[in-house]
Protein backbone atom coordinates (compact mmCIF):
# COMPACT_ATOMS: atom_id res chain seq x y z
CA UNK A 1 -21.78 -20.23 3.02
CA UNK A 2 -23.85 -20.91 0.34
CA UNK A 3 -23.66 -18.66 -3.24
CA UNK A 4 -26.86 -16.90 -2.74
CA UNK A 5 -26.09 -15.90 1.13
CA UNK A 6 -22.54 -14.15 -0.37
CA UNK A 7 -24.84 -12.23 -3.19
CA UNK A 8 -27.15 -11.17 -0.51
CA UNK A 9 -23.92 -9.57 1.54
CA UNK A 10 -22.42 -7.99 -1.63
CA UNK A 11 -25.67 -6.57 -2.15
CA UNK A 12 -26.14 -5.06 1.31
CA UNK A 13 -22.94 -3.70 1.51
CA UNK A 14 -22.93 -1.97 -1.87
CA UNK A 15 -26.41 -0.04 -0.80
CA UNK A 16 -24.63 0.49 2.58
CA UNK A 17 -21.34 2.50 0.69
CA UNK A 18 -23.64 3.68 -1.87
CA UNK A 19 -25.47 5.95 1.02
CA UNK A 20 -22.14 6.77 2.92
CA UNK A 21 -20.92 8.02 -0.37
CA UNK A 22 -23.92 10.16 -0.86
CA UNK A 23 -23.61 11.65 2.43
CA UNK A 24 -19.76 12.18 2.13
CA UNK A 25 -20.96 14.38 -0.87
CA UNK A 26 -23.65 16.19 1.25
CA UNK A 27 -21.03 16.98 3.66
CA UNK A 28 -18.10 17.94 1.65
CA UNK A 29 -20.62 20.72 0.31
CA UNK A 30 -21.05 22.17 3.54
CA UNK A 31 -18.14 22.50 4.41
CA UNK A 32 -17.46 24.21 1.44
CA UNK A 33 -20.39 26.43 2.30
CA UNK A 34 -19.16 27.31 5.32
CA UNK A 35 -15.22 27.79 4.74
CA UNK A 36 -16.85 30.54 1.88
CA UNK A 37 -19.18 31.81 4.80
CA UNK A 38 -16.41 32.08 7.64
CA UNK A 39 -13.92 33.98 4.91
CA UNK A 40 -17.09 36.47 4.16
CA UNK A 41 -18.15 37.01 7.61
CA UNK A 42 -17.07 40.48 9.21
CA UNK A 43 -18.28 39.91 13.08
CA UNK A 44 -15.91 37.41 15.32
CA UNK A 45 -19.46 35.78 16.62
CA UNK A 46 -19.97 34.71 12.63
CA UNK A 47 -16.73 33.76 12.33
CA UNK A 48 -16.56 31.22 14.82
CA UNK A 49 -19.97 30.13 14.31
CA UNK A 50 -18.79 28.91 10.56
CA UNK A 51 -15.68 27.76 11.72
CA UNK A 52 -17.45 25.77 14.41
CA UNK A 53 -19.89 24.15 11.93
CA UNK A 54 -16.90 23.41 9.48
CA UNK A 55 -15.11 21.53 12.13
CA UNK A 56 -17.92 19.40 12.79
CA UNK A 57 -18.30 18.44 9.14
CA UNK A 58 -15.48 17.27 8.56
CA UNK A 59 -15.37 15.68 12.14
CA UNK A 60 -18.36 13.41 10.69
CA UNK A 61 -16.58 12.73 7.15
CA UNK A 62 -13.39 11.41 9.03
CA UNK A 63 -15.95 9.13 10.71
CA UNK A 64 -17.61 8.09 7.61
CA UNK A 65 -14.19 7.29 5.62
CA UNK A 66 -13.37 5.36 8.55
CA UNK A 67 -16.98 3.23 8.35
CA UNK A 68 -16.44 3.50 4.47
CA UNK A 69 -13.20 1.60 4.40
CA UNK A 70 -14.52 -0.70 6.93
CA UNK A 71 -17.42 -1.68 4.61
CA UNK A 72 -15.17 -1.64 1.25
CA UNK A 73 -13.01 -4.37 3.71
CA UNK A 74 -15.96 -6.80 4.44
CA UNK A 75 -16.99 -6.04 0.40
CA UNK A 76 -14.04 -7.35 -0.33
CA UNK A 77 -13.88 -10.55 1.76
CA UNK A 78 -17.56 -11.53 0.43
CA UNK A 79 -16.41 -10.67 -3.40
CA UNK A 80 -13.50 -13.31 -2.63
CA UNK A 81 -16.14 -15.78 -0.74
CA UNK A 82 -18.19 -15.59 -3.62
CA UNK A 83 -15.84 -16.41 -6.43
CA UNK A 84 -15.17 -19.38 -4.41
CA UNK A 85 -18.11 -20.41 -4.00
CA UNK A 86 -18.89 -20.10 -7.47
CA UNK A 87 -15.64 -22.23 -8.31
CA UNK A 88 -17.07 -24.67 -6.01
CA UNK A 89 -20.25 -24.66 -7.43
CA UNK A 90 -18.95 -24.77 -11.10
CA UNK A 91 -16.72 -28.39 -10.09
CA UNK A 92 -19.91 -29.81 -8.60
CA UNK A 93 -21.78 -29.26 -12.53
């Protein structure tokens, strides 16, 4: 591929980690908000509510890491594409 077709993939990836980073902190705060709510909570009903919610969260983080380290992977292979390409480019000069 050609050098500006990698740059354009390095690009979108790094905005595409860049937001599942963001949300990976958006969710790691609520489920610190609700471990400290289901420790507070007096009532069984409250209890289980916060414990529900927390299990979600971090239901959706283990699925972002996973997407995460998927895009980090095809990151990677462009980053390598593009030094090549840039090799190729420099021998051609």
């Amino acid at each position: 591929m050609s050098l500006s077709t990698e740059a354009t993939y390095l690009y979108s990836y790094s905005k595409e980690i860049e937001r599942v980073h963001k949300e990976l902190h958006k969710l790691s705060k609520k489920i610190e908000h609700h471990a400290q709510k289901h420790a507070k909570a007096t009532k069984d009903k409250h209890k289980e509510k916060h414990k529900k919610k927390h299990y979600e969260s971090s239901t959706k983080i283990k699925k972002l890491i996973e997407r995460q380290k998927h895009l980090l992977k095809e990151l990677h292979h462009h980053l390598i594409k593009f030094h090549e390409d840039m090799r190729k480019q420099g021998k051609k000069l």
